[in-house]
Protein backbone atom coordinates (compact mmCIF):
# COMPACT_ATOMS: atom_id res chain seq x y z
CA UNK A 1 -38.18 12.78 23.31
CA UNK A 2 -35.34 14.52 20.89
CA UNK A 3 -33.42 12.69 18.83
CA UNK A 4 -29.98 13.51 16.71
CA UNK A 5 -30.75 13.67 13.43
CA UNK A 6 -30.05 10.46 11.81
CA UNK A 7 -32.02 7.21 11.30
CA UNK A 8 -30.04 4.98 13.03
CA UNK A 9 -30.34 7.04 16.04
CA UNK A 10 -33.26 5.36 17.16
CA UNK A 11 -30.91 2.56 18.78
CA UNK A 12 -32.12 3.11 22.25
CA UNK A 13 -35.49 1.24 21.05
CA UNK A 14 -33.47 -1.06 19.14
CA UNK A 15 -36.46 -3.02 18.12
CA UNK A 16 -37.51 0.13 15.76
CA UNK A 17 -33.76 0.35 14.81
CA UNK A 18 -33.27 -3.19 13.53
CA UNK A 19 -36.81 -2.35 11.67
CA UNK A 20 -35.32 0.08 9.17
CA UNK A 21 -32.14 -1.92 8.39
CA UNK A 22 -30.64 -4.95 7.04
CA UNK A 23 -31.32 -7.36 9.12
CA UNK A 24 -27.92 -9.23 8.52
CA UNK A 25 -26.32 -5.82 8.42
CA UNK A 26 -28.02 -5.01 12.27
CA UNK A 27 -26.39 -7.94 13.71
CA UNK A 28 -23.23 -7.40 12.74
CA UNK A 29 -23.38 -4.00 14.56
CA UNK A 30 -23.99 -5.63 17.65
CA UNK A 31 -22.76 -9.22 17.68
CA UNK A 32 -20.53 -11.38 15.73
CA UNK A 33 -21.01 -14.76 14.29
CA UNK A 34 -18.68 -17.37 16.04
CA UNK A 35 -19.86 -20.54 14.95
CA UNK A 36 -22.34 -22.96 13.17
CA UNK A 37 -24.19 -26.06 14.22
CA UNK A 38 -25.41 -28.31 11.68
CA UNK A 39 -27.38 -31.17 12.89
CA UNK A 40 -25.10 -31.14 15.70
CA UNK A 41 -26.89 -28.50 17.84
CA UNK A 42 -27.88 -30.53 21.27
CA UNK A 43 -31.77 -30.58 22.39
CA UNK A 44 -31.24 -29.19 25.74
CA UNK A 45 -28.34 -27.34 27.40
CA UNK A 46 -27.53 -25.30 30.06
CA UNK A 47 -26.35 -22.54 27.97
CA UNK A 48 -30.13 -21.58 26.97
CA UNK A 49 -32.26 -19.07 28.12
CA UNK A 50 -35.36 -19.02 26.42
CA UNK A 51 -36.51 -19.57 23.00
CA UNK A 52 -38.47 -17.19 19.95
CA UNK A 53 -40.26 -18.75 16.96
CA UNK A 54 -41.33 -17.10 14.15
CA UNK A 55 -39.02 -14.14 13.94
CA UNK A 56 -35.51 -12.52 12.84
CA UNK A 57 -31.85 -12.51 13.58
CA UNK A 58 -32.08 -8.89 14.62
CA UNK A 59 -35.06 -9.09 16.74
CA UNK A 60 -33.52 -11.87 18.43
CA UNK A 61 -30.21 -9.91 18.49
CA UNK A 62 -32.47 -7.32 20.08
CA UNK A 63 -33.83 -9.24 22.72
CA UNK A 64 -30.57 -10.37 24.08
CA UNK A 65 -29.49 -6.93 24.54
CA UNK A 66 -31.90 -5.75 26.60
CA UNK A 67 -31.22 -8.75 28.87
CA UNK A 68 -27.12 -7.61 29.60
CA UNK A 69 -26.39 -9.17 32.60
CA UNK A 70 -27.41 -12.81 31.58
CA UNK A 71 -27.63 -12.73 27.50
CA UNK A 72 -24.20 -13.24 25.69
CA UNK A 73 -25.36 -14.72 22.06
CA UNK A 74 -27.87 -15.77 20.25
CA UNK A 75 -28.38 -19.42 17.70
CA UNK A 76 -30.53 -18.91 14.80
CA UNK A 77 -32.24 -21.83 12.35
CA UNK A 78 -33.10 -19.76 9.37
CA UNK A 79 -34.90 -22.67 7.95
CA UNK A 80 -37.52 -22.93 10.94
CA UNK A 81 -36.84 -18.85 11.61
CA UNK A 82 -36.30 -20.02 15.44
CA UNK A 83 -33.82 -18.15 17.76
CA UNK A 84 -32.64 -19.19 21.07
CA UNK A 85 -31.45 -16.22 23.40
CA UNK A 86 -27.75 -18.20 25.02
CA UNK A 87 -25.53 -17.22 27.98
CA UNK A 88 -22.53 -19.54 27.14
CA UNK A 89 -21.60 -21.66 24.12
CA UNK A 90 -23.50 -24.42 24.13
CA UNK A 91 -21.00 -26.68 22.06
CA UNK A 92 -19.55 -27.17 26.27
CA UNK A 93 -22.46 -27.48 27.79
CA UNK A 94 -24.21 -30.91 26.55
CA UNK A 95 -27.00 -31.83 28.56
CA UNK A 96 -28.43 -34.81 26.81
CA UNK A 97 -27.80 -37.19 23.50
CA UNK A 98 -30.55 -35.84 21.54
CA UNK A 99 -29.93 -32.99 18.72
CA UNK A 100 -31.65 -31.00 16.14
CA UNK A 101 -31.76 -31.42 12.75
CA UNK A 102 -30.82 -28.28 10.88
CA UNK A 103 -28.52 -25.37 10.75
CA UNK A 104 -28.20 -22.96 13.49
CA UNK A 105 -25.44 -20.05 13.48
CA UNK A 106 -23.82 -19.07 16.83
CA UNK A 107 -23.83 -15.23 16.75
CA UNK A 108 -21.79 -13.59 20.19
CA UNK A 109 -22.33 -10.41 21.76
CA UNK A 110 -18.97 -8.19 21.02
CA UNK A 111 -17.67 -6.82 24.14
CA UNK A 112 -17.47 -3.14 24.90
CA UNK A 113 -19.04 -1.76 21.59
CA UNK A 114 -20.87 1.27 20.79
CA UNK A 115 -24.38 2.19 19.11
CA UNK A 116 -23.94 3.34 15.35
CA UNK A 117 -23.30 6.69 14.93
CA UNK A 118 -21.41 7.08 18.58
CA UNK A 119 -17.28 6.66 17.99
CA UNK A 120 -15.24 4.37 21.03
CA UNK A 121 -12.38 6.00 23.08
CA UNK A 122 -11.45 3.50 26.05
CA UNK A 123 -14.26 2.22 28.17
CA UNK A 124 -16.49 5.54 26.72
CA UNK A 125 -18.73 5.62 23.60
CA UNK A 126 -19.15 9.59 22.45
CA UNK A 127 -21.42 11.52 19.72
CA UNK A 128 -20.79 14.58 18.55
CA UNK A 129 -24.31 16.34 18.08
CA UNK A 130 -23.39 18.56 15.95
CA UNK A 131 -27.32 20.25 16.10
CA UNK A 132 -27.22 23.60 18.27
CA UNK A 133 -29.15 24.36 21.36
CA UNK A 134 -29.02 25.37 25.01
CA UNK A 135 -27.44 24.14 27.81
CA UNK A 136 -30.35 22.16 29.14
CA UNK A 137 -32.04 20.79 25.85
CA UNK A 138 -28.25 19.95 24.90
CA UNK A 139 -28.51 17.66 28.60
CA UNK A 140 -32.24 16.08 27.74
CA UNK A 141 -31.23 15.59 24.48
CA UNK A 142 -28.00 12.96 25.12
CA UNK A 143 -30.34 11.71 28.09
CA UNK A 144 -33.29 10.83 25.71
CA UNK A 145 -30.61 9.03 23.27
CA UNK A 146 -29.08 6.96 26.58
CA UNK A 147 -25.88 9.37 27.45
CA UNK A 148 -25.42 12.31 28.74
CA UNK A 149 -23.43 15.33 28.66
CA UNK A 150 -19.58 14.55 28.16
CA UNK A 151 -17.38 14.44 32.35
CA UNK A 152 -13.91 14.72 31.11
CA UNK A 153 -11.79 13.29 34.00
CA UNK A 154 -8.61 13.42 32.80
CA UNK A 155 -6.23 15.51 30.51
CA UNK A 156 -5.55 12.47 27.59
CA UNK A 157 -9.17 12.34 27.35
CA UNK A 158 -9.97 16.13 27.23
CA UNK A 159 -7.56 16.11 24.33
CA UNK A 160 -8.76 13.15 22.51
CA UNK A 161 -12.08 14.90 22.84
CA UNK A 162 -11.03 18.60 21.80
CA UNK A 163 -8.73 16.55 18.05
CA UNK A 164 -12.04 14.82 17.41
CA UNK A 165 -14.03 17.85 17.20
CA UNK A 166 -15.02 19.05 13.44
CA UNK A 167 -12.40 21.34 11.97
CA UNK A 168 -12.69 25.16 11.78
CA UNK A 169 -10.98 27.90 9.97
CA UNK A 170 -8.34 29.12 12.76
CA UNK A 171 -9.64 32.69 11.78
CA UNK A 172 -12.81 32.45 13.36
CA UNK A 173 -10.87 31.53 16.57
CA UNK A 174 -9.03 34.96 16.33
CA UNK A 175 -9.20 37.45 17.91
CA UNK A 176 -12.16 36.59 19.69
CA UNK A 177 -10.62 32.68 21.14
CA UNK A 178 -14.33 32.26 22.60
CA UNK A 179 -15.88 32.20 19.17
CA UNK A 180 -13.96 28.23 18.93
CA UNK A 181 -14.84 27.38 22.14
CA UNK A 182 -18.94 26.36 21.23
CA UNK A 183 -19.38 22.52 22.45
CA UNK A 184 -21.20 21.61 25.27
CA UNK A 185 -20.17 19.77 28.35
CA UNK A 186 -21.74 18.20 31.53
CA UNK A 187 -20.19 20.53 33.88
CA UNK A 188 -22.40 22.96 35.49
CA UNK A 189 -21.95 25.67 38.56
CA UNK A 190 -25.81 26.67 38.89
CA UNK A 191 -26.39 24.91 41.94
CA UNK A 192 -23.61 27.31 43.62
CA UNK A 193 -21.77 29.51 42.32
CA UNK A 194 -18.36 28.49 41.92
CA UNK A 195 -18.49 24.53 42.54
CA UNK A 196 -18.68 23.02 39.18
CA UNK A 197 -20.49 19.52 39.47
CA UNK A 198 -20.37 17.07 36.59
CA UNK A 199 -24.51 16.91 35.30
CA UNK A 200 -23.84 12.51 35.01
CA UNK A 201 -23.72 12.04 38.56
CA UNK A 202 -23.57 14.74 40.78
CA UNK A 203 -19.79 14.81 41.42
CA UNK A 204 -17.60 17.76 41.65
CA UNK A 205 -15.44 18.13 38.70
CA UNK A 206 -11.94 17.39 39.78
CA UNK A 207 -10.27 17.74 36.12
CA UNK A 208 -10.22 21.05 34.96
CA UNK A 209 -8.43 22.82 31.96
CA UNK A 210 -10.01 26.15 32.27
CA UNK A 211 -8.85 28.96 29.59
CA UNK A 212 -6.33 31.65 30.92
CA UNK A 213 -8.59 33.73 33.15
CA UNK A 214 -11.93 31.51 33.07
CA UNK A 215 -14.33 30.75 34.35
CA UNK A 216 -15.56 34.51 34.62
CA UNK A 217 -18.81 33.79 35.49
CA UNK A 218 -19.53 36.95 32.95
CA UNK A 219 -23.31 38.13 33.09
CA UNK A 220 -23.80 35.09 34.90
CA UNK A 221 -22.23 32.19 32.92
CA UNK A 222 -23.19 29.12 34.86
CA UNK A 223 -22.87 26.51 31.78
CA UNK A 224 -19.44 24.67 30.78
CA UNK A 225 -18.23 24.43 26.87
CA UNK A 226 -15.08 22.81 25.48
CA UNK A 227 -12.90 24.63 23.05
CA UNK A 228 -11.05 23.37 20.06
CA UNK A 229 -8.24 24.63 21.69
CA UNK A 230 -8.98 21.94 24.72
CA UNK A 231 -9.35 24.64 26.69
CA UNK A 232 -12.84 25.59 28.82
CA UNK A 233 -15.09 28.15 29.24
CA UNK A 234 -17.97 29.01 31.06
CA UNK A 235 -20.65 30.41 28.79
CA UNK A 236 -24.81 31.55 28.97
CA UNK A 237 -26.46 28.27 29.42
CA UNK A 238 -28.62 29.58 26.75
CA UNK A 239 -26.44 30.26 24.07
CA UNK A 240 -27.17 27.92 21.36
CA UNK A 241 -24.09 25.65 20.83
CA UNK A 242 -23.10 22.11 19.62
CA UNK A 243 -22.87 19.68 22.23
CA UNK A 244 -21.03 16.07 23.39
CA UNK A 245 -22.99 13.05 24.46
CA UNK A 246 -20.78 10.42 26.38
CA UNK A 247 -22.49 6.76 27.78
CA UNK A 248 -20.34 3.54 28.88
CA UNK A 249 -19.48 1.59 26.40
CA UNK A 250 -21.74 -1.61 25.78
């Protein structure tokens, strides 16, 4: 499995990411602390999901995110270092008269985040690996991290894409424009030659923004890169370029 090079990459197994950071700090990332109960947390509710003793916020915080559909927060005691995985606030949701003794903090999932180290734009979460390779270890190397290889679908994103990209001096873009045009995308024609289809799903690309005169298919170029100019070009799947990971926001 690659991985880009920074710790906090390991986020997919976010078990071993929470392991190498703050635990306070981990939450945070990933949820948001809403409330607190103190001696007023009910005994039973319909709100809870399941309960862990003996461990951390972050593992807890952990847990609940691999559960998405039905997991929205978390209570911890700190005292008793319990954690109760929640799907609704349970401060609604009484069940019964009885209630703990103790402190418990009410920590909610934040909607539509990203992983650290991945920036937001709209409903997409993006990293810029800056690490150069081919084509296809570009591909497995977003897949392995939970992404893969940027679609662009439309021409605001496309641009937001090609202004986030890490500046260059404009002489290396002249006279040879190609030289600036060095970041991998998802779009691929190796199947057949001339259909591009988008690597995430097996659709044709329907966006395009191709540079004057591309694609060329030039000693056969079958692989798609963006340019800083937000223009594309179709390039040796084997050249050794920087690449952009995309996955749906959390």
């Amino acid at each position: 499995m690659r991985s880009f090079n920074t710790v906090i990459f390991v986020s997919l197994a976010i078990t071993n990411w929470t392991q190498r950071q703050d635990p306070g700090a981990a939450v945070s990332v990933q949820m948001k602390k809403r409330a607190s109960f103190d001696g007023n947390l009910t005994l039973t509710s319909t709100c809870y999901i399941s309960e862990i003793k003996n461990t951390s916020p972050s593992y807890c915080a952990s847990r609940c995110l691999f559960r998405p559909d039905v997991c929205h927060g978390i209570l911890f005691n700190r005292e008793s270092e319990t954690c109760k995985l929640i799907k609704c606030n349970p401060a609604g949701a009484f069940s019964g008269g009885q209630f703990y003794t103790g402190k418990w903090d009410l920590l909610w999932k934040e909607k539509e985040f990203c992983k650290p180290g991945w920036v937001k734009h709209k409903e997409h979460c993006y990293f810029i690996n800056a690490t150069g390779d081919t084509w296809k270890n570009s591909k497995e190397t977003c897949e392995d991290n939970g992404g893969f290889l940027a679609s662009i679908t439309s021409s605001e994103e496309n641009s937001w894409i090609a202004i986030n990209l890490p500046s260059v001096n404009s002489a290396v873009c002249s006279p040879d424009w190609w030289d600036c045009c060095t970041y991998w995308i998802g779009a691929t024609d190796v199947a057949e030659e001339g259909t591009f289809m988008w690597t995430s799903d097996n659709s044709t690309v329907g966006f395009v923004n191709w540079y004057p005169g591309q694609p060329s298919d030039y000693n056969n170029e079958d692989c798609v890169a963006i340019c800083r100019s937000e223009h594309w070009n179709d390039a040796d799947c084997y050249m050794n370029f920087s690449s952009i990971c995309q996955t749906p926001a959390l």
